[in-house]
PDB file of N, CA and C in Angstrom:
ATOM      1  N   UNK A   1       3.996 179.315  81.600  1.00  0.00           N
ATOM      2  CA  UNK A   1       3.861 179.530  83.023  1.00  0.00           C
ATOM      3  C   UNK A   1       5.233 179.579  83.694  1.00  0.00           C
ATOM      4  N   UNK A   2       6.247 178.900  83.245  1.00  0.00           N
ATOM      5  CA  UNK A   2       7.496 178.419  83.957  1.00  0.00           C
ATOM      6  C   UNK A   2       8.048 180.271  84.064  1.00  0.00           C
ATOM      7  N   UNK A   3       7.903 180.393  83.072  1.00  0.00           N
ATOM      8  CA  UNK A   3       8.679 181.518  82.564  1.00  0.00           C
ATOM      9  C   UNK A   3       8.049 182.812  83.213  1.00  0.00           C
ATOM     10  N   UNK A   4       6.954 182.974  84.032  1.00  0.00           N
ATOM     11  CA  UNK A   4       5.962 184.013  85.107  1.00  0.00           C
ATOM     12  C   UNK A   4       6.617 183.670  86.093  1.00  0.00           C
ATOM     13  N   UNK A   5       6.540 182.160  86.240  1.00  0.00           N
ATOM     14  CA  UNK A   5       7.545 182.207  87.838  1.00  0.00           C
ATOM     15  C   UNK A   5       8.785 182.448  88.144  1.00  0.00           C
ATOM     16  N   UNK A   6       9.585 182.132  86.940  1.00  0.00           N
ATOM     17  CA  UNK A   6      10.772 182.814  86.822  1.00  0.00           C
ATOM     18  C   UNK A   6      11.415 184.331  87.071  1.00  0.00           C
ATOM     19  N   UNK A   7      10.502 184.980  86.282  1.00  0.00           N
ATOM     20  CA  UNK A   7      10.503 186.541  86.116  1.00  0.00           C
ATOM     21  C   UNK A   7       9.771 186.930  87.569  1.00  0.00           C
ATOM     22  N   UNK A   8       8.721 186.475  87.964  1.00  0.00           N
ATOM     23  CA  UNK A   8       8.655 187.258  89.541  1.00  0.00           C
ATOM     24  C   UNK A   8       9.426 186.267  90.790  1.00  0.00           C
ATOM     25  N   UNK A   9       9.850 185.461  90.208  1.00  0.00           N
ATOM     26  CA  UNK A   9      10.874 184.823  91.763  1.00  0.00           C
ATOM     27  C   UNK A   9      12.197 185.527  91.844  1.00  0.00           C
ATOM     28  N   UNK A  10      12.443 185.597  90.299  1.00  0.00           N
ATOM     29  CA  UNK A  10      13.924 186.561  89.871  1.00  0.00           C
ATOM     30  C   UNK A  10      14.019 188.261  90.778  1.00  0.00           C
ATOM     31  N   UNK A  11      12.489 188.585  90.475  1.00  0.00           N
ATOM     32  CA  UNK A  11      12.230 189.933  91.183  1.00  0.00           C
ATOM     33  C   UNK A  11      12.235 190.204  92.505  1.00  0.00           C
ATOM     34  N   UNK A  12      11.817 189.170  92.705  1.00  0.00           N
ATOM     35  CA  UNK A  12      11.666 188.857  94.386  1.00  0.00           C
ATOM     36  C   UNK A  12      13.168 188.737  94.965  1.00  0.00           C
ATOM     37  N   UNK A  13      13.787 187.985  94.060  1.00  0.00           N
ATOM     38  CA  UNK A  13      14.824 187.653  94.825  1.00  0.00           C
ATOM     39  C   UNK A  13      16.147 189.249  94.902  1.00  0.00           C
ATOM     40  N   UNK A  14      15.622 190.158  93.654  1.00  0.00           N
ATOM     41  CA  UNK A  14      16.479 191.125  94.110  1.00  0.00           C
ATOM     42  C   UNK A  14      15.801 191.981  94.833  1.00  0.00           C
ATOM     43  N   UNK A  15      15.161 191.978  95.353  1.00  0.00           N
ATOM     44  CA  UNK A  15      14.449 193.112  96.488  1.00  0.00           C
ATOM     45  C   UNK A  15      15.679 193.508  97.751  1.00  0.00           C
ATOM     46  N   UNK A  16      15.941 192.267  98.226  1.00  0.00           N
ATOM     47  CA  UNK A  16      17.090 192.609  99.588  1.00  0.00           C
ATOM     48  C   UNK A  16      18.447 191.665  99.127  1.00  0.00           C
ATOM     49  N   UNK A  17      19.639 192.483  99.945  1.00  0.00           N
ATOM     50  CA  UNK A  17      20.615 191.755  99.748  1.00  0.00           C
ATOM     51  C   UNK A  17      20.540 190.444 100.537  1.00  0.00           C
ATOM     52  N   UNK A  18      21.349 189.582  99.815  1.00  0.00           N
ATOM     53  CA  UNK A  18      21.492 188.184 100.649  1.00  0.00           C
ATOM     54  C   UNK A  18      22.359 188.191 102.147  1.00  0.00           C
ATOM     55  N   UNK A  19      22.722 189.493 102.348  1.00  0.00           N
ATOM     56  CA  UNK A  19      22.926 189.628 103.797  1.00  0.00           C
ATOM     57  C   UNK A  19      22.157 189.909 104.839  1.00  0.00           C
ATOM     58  N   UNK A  20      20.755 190.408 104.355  1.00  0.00           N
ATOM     59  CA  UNK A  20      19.780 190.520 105.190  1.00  0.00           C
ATOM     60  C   UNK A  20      18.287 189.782 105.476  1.00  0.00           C
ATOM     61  N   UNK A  21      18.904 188.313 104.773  1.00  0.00           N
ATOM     62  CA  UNK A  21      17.828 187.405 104.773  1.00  0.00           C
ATOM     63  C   UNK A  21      18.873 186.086 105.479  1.00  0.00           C
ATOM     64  N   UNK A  22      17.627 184.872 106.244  1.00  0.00           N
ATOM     65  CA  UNK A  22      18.198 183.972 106.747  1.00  0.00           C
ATOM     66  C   UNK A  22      17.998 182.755 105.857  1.00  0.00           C
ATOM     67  N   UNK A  23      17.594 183.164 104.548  1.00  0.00           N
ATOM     68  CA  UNK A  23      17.867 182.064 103.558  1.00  0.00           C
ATOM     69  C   UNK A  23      17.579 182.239 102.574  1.00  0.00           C
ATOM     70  N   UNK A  24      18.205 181.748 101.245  1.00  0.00           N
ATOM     71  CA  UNK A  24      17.813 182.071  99.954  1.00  0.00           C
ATOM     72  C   UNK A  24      16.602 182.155  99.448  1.00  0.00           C
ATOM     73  N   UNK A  25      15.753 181.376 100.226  1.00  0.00           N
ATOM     74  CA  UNK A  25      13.986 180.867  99.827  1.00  0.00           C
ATOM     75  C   UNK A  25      13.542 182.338 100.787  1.00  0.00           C
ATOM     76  N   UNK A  26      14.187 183.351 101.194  1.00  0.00           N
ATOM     77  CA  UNK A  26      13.225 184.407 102.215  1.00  0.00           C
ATOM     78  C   UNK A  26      12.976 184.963 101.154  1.00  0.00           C
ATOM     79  N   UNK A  27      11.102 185.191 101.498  1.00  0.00           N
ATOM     80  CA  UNK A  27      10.511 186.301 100.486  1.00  0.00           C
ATOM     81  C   UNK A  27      10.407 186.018  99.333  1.00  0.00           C
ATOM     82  N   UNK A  28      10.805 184.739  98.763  1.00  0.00           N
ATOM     83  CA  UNK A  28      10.312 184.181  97.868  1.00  0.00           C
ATOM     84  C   UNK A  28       9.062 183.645  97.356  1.00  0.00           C
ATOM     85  N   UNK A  29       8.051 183.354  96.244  1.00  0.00           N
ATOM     86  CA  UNK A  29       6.904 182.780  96.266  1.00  0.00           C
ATOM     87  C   UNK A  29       7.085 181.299  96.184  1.00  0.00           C
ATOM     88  N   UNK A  30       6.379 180.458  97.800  1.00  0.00           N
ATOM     89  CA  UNK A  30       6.294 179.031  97.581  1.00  0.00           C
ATOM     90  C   UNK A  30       5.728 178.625  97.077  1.00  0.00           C
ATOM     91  N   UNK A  31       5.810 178.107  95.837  1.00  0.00           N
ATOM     92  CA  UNK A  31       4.818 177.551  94.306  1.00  0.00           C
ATOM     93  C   UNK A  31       4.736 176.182  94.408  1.00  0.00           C
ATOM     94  N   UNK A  32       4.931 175.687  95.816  1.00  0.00           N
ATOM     95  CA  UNK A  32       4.992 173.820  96.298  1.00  0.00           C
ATOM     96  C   UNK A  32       3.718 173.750  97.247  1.00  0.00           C
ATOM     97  N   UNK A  33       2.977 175.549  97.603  1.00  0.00           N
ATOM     98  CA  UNK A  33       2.085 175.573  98.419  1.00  0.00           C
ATOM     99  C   UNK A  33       0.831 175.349  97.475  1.00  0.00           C
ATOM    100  N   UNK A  34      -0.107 174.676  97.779  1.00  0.00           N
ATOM    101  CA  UNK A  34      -1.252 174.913  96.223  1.00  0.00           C
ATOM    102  C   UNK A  34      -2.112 176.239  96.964  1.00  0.00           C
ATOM    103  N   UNK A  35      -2.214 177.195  98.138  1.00  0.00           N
ATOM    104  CA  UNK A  35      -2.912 177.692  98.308  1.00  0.00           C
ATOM    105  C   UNK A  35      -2.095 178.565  97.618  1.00  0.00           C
ATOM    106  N   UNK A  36      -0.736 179.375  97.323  1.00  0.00           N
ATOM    107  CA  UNK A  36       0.098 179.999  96.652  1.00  0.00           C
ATOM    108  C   UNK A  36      -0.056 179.670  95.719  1.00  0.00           C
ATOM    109  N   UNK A  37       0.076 178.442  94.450  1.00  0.00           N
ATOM    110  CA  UNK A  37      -0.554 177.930  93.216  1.00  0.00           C
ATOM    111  C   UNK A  37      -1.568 179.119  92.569  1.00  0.00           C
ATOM    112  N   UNK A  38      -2.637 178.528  93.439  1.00  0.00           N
ATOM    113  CA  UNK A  38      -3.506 179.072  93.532  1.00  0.00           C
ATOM    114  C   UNK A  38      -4.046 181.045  92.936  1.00  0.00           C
ATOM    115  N   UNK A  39      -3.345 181.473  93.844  1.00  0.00           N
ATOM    116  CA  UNK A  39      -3.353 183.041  94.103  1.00  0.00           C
ATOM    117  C   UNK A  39      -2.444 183.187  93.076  1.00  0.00           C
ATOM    118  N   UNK A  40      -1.019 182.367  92.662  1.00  0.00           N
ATOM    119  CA  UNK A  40      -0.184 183.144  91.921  1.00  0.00           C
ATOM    120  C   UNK A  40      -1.138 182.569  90.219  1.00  0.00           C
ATOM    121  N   UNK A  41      -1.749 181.803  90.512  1.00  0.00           N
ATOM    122  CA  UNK A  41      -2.410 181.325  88.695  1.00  0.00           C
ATOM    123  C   UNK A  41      -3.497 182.520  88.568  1.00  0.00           C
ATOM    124  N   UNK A  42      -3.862 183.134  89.476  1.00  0.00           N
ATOM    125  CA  UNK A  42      -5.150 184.248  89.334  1.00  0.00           C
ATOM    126  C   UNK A  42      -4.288 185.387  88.837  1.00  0.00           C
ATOM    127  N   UNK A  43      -3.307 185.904  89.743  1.00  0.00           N
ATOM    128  CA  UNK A  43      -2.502 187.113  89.348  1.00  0.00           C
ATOM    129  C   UNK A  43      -1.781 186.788  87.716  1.00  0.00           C
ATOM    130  N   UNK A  44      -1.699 185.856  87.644  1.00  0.00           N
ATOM    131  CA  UNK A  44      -0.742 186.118  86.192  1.00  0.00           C
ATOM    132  C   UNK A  44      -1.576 185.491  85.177  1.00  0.00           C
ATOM    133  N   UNK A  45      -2.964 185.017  85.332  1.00  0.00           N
ATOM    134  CA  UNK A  45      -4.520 185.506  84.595  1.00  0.00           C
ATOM    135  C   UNK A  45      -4.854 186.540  84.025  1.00  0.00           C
ATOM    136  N   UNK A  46      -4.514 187.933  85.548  1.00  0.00           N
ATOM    137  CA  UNK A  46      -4.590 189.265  84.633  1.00  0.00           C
ATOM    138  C   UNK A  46      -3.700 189.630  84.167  1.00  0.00           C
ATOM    139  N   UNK A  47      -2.205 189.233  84.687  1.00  0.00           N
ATOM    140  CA  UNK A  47      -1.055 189.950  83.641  1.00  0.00           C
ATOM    141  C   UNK A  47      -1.242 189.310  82.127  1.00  0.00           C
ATOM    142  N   UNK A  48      -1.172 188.290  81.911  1.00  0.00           N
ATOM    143  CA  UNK A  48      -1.703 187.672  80.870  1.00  0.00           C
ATOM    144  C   UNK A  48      -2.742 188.290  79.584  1.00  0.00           C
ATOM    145  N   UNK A  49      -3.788 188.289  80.389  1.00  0.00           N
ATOM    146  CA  UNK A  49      -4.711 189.562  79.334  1.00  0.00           C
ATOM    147  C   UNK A  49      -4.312 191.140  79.071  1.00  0.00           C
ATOM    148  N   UNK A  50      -3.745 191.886  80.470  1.00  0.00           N
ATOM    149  CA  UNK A  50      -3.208 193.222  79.935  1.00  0.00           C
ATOM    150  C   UNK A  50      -1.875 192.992  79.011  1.00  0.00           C
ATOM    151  N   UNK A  51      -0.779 191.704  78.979  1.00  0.00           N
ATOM    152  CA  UNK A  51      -0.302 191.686  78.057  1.00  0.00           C
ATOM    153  C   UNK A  51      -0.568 191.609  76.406  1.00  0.00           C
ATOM    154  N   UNK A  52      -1.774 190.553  76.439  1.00  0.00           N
ATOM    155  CA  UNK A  52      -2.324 190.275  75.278  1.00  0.00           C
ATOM    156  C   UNK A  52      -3.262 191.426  74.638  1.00  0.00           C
ATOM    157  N   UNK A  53      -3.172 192.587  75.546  1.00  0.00           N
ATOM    158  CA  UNK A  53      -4.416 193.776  74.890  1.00  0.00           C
ATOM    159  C   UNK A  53      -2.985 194.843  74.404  1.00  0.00           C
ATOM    160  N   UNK A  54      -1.954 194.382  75.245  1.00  0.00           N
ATOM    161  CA  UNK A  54      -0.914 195.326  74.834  1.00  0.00           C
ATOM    162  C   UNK A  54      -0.430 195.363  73.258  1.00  0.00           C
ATOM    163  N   UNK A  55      -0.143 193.710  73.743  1.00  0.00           N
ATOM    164  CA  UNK A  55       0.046 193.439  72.415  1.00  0.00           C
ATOM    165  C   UNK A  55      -0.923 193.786  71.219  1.00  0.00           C
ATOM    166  N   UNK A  56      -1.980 193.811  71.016  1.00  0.00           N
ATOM    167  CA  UNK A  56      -2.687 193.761  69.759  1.00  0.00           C
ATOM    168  C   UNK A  56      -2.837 195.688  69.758  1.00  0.00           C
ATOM    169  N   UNK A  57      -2.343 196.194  70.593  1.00  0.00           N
ATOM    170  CA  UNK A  57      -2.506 197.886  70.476  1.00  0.00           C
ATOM    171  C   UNK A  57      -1.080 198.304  70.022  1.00  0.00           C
ATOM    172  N   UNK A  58      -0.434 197.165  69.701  1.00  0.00           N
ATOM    173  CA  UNK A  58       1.037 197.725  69.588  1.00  0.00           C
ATOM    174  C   UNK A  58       2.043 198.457  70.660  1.00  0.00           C
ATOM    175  N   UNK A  59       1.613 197.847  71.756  1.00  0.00           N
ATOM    176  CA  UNK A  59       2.108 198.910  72.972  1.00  0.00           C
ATOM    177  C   UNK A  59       3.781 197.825  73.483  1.00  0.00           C
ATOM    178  N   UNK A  60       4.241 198.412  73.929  1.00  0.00           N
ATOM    179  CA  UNK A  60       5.687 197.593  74.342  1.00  0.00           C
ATOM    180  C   UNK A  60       5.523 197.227  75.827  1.00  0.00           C
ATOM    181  N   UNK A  61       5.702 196.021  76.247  1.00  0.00           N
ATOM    182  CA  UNK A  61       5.735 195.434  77.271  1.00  0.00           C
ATOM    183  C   UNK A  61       6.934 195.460  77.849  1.00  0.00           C
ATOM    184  N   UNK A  62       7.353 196.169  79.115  1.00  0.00           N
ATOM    185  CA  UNK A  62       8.378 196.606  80.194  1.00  0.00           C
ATOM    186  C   UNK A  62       7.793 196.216  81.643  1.00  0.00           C
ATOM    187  N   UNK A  63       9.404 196.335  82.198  1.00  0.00           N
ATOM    188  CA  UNK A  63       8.921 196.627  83.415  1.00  0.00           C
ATOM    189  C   UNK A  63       9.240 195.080  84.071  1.00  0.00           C
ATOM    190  N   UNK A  64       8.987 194.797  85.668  1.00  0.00           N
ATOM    191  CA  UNK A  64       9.034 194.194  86.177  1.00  0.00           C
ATOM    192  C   UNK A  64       7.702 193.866  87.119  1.00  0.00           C
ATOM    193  N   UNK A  65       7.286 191.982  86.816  1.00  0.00           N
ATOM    194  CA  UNK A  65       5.655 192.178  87.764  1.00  0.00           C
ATOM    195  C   UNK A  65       6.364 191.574  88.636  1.00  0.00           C
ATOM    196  N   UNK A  66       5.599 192.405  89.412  1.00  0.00           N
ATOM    197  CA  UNK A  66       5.644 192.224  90.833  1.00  0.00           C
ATOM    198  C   UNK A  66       4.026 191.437  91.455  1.00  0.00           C
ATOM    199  N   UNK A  67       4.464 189.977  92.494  1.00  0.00           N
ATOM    200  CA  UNK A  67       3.785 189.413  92.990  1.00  0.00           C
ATOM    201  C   UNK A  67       4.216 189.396  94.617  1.00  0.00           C
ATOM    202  N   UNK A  68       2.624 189.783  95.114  1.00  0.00           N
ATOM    203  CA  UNK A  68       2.584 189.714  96.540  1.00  0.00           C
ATOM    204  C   UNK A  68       2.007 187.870  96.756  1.00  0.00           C
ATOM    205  N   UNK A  69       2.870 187.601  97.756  1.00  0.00           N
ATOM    206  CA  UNK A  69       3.383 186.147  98.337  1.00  0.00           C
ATOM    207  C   UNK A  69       1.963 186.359  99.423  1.00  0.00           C
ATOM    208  N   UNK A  70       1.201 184.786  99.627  1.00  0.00           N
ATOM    209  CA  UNK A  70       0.142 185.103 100.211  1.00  0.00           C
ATOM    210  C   UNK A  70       1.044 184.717 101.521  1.00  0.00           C
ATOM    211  N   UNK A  71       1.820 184.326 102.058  1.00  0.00           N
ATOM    212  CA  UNK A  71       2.417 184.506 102.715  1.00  0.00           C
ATOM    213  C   UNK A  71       4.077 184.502 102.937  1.00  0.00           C
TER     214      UNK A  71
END
């Protein structure tokens, strides 16, 4: 799990430069919220299985997931 939040907070965080945010935490996912918990344990439920179908088809896993912040 550590390692989902990593890879989409990482993503998140390059979306805008740090000159056009009023703090490092902007647009980030708050994972201290449990209603965010929540929503982000459902979304990376399904990344989870389309990875695991990837995998057994031999398909290569790319790319960057992208998670929408419930707020």
């Amino acid at each position: 799990m550590t390692y989902f939040v990593c890879v989409v907070q990482m993503g998140q965080m390059s979306k805008r430069p740090l000159s056009e945010v009023q703090s490092v935490c902007d647009d980030i996912a708050d994972l201290s919220n449990p209603e965010e918990v929540k929503n982000f344990l459902k979304f990376i439920a399904v990344i989870t299985r389309e990875i695991e179908k990837m995998n057994l088809e031999r398909k290569p896993v790319f790319g960057r997931i992208s998670y929408s912040n419930l707020y």
